[in-house]
Protein backbone atom coordinates (compact mmCIF):
# COMPACT_ATOMS: atom_id res chain seq x y z
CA UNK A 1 97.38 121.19 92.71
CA UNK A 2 93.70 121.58 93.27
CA UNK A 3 92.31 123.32 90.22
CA UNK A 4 88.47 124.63 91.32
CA UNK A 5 87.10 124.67 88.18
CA UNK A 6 89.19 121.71 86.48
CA UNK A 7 86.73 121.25 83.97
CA UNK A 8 86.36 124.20 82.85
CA UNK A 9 88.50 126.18 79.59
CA UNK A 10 91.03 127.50 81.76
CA UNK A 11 91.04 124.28 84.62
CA UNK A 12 91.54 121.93 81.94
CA UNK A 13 94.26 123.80 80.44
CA UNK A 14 96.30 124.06 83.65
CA UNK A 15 95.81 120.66 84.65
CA UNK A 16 97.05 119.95 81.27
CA UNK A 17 100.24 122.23 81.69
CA UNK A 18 100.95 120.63 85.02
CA UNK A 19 100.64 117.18 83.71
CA UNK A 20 103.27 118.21 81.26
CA UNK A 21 105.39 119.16 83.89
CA UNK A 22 105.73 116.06 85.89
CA UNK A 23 103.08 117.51 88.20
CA UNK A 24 99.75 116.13 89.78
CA UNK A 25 96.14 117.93 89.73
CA UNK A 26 92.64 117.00 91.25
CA UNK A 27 89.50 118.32 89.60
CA UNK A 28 87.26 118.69 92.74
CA UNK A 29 83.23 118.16 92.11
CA UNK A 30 81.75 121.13 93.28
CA UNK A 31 77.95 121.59 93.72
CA UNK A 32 77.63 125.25 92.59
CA UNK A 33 74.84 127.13 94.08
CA UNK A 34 75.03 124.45 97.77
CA UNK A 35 76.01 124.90 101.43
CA UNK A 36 78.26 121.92 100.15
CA UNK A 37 80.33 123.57 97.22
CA UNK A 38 82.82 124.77 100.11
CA UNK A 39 82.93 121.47 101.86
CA UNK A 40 83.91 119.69 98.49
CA UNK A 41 86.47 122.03 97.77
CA UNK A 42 88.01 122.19 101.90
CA UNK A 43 87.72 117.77 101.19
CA UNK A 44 89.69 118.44 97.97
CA UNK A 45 92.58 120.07 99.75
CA UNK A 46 92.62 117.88 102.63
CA UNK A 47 93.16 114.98 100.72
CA UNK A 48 95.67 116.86 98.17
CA UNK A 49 98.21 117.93 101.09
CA UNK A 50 97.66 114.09 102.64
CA UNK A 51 99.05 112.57 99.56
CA UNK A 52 101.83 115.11 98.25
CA UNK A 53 105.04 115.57 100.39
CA UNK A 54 105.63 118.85 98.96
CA UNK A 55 102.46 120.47 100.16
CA UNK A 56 99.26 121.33 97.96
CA UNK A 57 98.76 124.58 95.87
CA UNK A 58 94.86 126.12 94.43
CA UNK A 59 94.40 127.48 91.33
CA UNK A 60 90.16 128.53 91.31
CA UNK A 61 89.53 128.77 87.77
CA UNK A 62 85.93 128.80 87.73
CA UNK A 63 82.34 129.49 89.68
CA UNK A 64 79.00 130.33 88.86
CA UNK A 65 79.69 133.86 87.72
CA UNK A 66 79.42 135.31 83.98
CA UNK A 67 78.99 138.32 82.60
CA UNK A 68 75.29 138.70 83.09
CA UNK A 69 74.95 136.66 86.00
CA UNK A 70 72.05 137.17 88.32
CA UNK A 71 73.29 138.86 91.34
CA UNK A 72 72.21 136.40 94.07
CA UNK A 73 74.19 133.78 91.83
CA UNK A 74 77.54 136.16 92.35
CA UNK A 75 76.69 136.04 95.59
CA UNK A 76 76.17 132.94 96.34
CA UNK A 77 79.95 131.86 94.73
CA UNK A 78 81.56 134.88 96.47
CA UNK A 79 80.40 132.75 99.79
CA UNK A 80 81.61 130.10 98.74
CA UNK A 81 84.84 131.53 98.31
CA UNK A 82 85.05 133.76 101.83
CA UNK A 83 83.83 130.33 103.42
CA UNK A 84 86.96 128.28 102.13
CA UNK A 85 88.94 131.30 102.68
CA UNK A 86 87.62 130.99 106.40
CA UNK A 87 88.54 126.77 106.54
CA UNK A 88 92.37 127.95 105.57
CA UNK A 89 92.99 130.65 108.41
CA UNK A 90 90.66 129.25 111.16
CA UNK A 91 93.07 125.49 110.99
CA UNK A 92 89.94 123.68 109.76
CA UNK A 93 92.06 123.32 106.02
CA UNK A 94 95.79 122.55 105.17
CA UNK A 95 97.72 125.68 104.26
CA UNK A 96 98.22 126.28 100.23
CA UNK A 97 101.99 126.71 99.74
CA UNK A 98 100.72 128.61 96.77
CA UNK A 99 97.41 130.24 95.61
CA UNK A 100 95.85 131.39 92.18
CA UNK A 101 93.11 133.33 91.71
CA UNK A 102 91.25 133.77 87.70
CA UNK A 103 89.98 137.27 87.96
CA UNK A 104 88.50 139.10 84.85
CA UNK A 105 91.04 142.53 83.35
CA UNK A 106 87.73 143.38 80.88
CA UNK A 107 85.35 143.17 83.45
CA UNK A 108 87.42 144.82 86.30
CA UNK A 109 88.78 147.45 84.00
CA UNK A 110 85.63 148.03 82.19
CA UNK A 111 85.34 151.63 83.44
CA UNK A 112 88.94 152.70 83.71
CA UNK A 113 90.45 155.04 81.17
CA UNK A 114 93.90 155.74 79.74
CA UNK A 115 94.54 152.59 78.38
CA UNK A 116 96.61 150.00 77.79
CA UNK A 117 95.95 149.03 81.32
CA UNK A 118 98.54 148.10 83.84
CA UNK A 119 98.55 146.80 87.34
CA UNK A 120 98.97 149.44 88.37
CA UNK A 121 95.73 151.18 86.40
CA UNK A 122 92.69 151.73 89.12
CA UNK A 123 90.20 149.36 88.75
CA UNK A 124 86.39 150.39 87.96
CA UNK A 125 83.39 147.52 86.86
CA UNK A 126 80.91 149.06 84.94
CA UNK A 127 78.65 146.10 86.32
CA UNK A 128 77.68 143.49 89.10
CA UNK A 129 80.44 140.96 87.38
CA UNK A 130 83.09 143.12 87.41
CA UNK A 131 82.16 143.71 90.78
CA UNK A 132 82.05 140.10 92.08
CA UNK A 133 85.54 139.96 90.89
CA UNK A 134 87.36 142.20 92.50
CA UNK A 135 85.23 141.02 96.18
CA UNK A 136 86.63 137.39 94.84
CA UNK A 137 90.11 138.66 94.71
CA UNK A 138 89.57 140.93 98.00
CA UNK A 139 88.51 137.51 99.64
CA UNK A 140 91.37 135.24 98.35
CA UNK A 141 93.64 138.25 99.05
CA UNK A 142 92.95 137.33 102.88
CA UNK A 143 95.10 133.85 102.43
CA UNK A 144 97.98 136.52 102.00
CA UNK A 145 98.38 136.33 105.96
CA UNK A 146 99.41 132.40 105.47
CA UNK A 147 100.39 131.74 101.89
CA UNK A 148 101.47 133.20 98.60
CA UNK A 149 98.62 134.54 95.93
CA UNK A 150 98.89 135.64 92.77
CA UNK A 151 95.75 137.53 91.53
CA UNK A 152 95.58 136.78 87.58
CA UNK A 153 93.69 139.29 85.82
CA UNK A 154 92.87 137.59 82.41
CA UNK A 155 92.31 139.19 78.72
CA UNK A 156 89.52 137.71 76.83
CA UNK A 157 90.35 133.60 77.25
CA UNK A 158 89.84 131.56 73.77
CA UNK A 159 90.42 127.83 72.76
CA UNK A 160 89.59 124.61 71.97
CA UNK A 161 87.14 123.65 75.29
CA UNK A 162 85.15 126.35 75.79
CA UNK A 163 81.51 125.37 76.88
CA UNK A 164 79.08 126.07 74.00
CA UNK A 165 75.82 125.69 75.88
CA UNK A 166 77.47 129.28 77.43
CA UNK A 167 76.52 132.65 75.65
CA UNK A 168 80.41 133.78 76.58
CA UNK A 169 83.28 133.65 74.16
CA UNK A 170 83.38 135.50 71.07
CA UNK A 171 85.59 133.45 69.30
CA UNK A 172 84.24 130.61 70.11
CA UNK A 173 80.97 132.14 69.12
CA UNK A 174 82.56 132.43 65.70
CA UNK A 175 83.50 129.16 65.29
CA UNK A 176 79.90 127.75 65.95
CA UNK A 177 78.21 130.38 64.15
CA UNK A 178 80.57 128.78 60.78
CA UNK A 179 80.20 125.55 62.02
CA UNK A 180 76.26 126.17 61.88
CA UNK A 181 75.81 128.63 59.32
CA UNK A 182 74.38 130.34 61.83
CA UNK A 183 74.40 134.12 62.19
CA UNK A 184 75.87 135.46 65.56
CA UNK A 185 75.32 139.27 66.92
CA UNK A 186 77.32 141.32 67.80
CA UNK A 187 76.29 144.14 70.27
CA UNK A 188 79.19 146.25 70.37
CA UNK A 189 80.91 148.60 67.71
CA UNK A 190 83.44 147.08 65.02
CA UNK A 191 86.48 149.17 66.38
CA UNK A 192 86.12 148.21 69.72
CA UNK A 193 89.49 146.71 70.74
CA UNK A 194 90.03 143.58 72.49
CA UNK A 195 92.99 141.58 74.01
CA UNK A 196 92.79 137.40 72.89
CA UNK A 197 94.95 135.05 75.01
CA UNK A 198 95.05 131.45 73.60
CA UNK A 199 93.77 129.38 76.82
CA UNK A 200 97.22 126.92 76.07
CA UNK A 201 99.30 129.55 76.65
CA UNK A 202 97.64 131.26 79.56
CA UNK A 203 97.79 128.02 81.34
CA UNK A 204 102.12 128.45 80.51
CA UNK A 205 101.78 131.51 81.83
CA UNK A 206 100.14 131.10 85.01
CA UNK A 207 101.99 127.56 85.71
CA UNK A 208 105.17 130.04 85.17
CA UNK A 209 103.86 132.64 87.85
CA UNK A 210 103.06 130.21 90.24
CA UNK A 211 106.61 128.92 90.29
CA UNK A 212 107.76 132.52 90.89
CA UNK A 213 105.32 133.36 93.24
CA UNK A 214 106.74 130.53 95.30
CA UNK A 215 110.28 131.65 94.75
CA UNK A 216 109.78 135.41 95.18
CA UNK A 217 107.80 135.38 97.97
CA UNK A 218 108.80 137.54 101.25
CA UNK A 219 106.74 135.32 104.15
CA UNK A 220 103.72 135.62 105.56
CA UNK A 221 101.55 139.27 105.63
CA UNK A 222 103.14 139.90 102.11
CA UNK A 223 101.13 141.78 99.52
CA UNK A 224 99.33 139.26 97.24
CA UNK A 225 100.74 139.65 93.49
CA UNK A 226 98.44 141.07 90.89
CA UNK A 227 99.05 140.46 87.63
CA UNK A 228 97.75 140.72 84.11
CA UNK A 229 97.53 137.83 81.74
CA UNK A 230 97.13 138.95 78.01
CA UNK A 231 99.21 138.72 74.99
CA UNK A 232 99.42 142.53 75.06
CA UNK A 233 98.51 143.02 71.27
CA UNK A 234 94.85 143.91 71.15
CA UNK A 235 93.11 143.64 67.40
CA UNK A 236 89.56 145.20 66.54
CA UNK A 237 86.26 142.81 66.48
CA UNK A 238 86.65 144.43 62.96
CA UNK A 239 90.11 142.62 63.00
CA UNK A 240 88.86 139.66 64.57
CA UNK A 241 86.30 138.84 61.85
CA UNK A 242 88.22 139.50 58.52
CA UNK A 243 90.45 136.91 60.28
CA UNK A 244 87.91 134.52 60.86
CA UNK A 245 87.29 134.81 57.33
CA UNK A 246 90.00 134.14 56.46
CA UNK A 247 90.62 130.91 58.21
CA UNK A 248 87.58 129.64 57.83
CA UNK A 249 87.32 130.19 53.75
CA UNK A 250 84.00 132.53 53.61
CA UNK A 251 82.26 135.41 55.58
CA UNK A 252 81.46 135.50 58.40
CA UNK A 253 77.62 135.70 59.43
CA UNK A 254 77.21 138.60 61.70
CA UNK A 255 74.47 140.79 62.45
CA UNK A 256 74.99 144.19 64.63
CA UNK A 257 72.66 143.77 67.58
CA UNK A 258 71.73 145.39 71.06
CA UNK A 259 72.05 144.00 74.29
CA UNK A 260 71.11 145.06 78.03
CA UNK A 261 75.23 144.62 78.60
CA UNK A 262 76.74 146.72 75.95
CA UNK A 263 76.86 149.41 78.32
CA UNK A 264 79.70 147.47 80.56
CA UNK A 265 81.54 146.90 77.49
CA UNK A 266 84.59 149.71 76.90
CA UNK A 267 85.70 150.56 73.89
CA UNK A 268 89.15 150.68 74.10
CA UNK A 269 90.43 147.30 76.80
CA UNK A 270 94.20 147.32 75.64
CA UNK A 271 96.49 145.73 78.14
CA UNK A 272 99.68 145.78 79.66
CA UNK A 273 101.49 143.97 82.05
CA UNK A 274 104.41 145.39 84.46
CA UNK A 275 104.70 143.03 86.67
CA UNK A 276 106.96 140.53 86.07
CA UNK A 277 107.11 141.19 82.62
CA UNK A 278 110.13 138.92 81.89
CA UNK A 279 107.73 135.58 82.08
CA UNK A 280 105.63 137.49 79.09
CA UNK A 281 109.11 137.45 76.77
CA UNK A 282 107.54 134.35 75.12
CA UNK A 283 106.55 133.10 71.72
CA UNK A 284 102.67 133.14 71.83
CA UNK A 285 100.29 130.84 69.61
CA UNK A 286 98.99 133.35 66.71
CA UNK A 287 95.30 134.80 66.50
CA UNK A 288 94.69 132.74 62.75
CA UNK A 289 96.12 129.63 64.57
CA UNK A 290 93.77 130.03 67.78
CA UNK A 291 91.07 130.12 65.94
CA UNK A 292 91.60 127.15 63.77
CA UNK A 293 92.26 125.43 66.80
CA UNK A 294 89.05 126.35 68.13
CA UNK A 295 87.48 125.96 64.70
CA UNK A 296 88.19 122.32 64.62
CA UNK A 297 87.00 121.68 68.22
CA UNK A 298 83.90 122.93 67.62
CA UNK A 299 83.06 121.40 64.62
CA UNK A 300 84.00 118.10 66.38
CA UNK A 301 81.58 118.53 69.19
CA UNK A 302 78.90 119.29 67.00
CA UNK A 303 79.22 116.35 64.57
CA UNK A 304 79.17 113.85 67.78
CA UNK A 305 76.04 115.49 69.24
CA UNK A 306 77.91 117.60 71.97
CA UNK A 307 77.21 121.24 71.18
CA UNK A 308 75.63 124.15 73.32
């Protein structure tokens, strides 16, 4: 498996997971931002289907893009994207006998109303990042004509990896804030409700839906599978904080703020998935436990020098 973004919170996790399984990954270096970011990944996937008998799957995990990204930026990785995309169907890349894409269910939902939010719920971005997602999945979508995809649109991600020089992650946020005694902001109101999906179990999930993808899927032309990752129990940022007090032993530092981007945030993101909904039947890793987790990861970058 090439895993675009290997590095990354989610990458690492899935390259992890297939490990586990018996499986191999490659973590391609991509220069972000380059003519050349393509051209590493099209290398990557050249010399994954030259060594595997069974072909070579791609799970792209990460990019340039963040909520709050500057719009050339978005751009710019949406290129890189349609220009791989082009490699696959013009001959000039190997054929994925599977393909993953890590799109965004707050950002591209952001707008919509009537939640939870299925698959089937229409999509509307309140901003340019919700945006670039769904033209990132429209782009991937065209590999449909040769190979499986599975479009995974992902609650809010947490975990032990996340990159704290990033201003993404509230949980993770949390944790550094404690770790620091540092108070965070928070630009959005207390009862706004959020879906958290440990980043271990995402990576179960998706490693899951890739295997049915493969299995379920009707040939070439067929409809790329869309579905949403979450653990389908969304808790308050009220919620969220009384249980990071909780695990971490003392309050939380938090101070209500404003921000240029609280008017992409909704109020109300629950989430449902009905697609496939058998593979979400699981046991998932608990909201007091994630955060420990996370807790101790933190605090272990920051005593060897390594934080954001």
């Amino acid at each position: 498996m090439v895993v675009v973004g290997g590095g990354g919170l989610l990458g690492s996790a899935i390259r992890a997971e297939v490990g586990s399984r018996g499986g191999r990954s490659v973590h391609p270096s991509v220069p972000w931002g380059t003519p050349g970011a393509a051209t590493a990944i099209v290398g990557a996937a050249r010399a994954a289907a030259a060594t595997s008998a069974d072909g070579w799957s791609l799970s792209w995990c990460a990019g340039l893009g963040v909520a709050g990204a500057a719009a050339e930026d978005l751009d710019t990785e949406i290129a890189t994207i349609r220009a791989v995309v082009d490699a696959v169907l013009a001959g000039d890349a190997p054929v994925p006998k599977a393909v993953f894409f890590a799109s965004s269910a707050g950002a591209t939902y952001a707008g919509s109303v009537s939640p939870p939010f299925t698959e089937w719920s229409p999509t509307t971005p309140l901003g340019d990042y919700g945006a670039a997602k769904l033209r990132a999945e429209t782009e991937l979508a065209r590999l449909a004509a040769v190979a499986p995809v599975l479009l995974g649109r992902i609650a809010n991600l947490y975990g032990p990896g996340q990159n704290l020089a990033k201003n993404q992650g509230l949980v993770s946020r949390l944790c550094l804030s404690n770790t620091r005694q540092q108070p965070i902001g928070v630009y959005v109101s207390l009862d706004t409700l959020r879906d958290y999906l440990f980043v271990d179990d995402c990576a179960e999930l998706v490693c899951d839906a890739m295997q049915r993808l493969e299995e379920t899927w009707a040939g070439a032309g067929a409809a790329p599978v869309v579905k949403i990752f979450a653990s389908q129990q969304a808790v308050s940022i009220a919620h969220l904080l009384g249980e990071c007090r909780r695990v971490f032993g003392r309050r939380v530092l938090v101070r209500m703020a404003s921000s240029s981007l609280a008017n992409q945030q909704a109020r109300d993101l629950r989430l449902r998935s009905v697609v496939w909904p058998e593979l979400d039947r699981r046991q998932l890793t608990t909201l007091a436990h994630g955060i420990h987790a996370t807790s101790e990861q933190v605090r272990r970058t920051i005593a060897e020098g390594r934080g954001g």
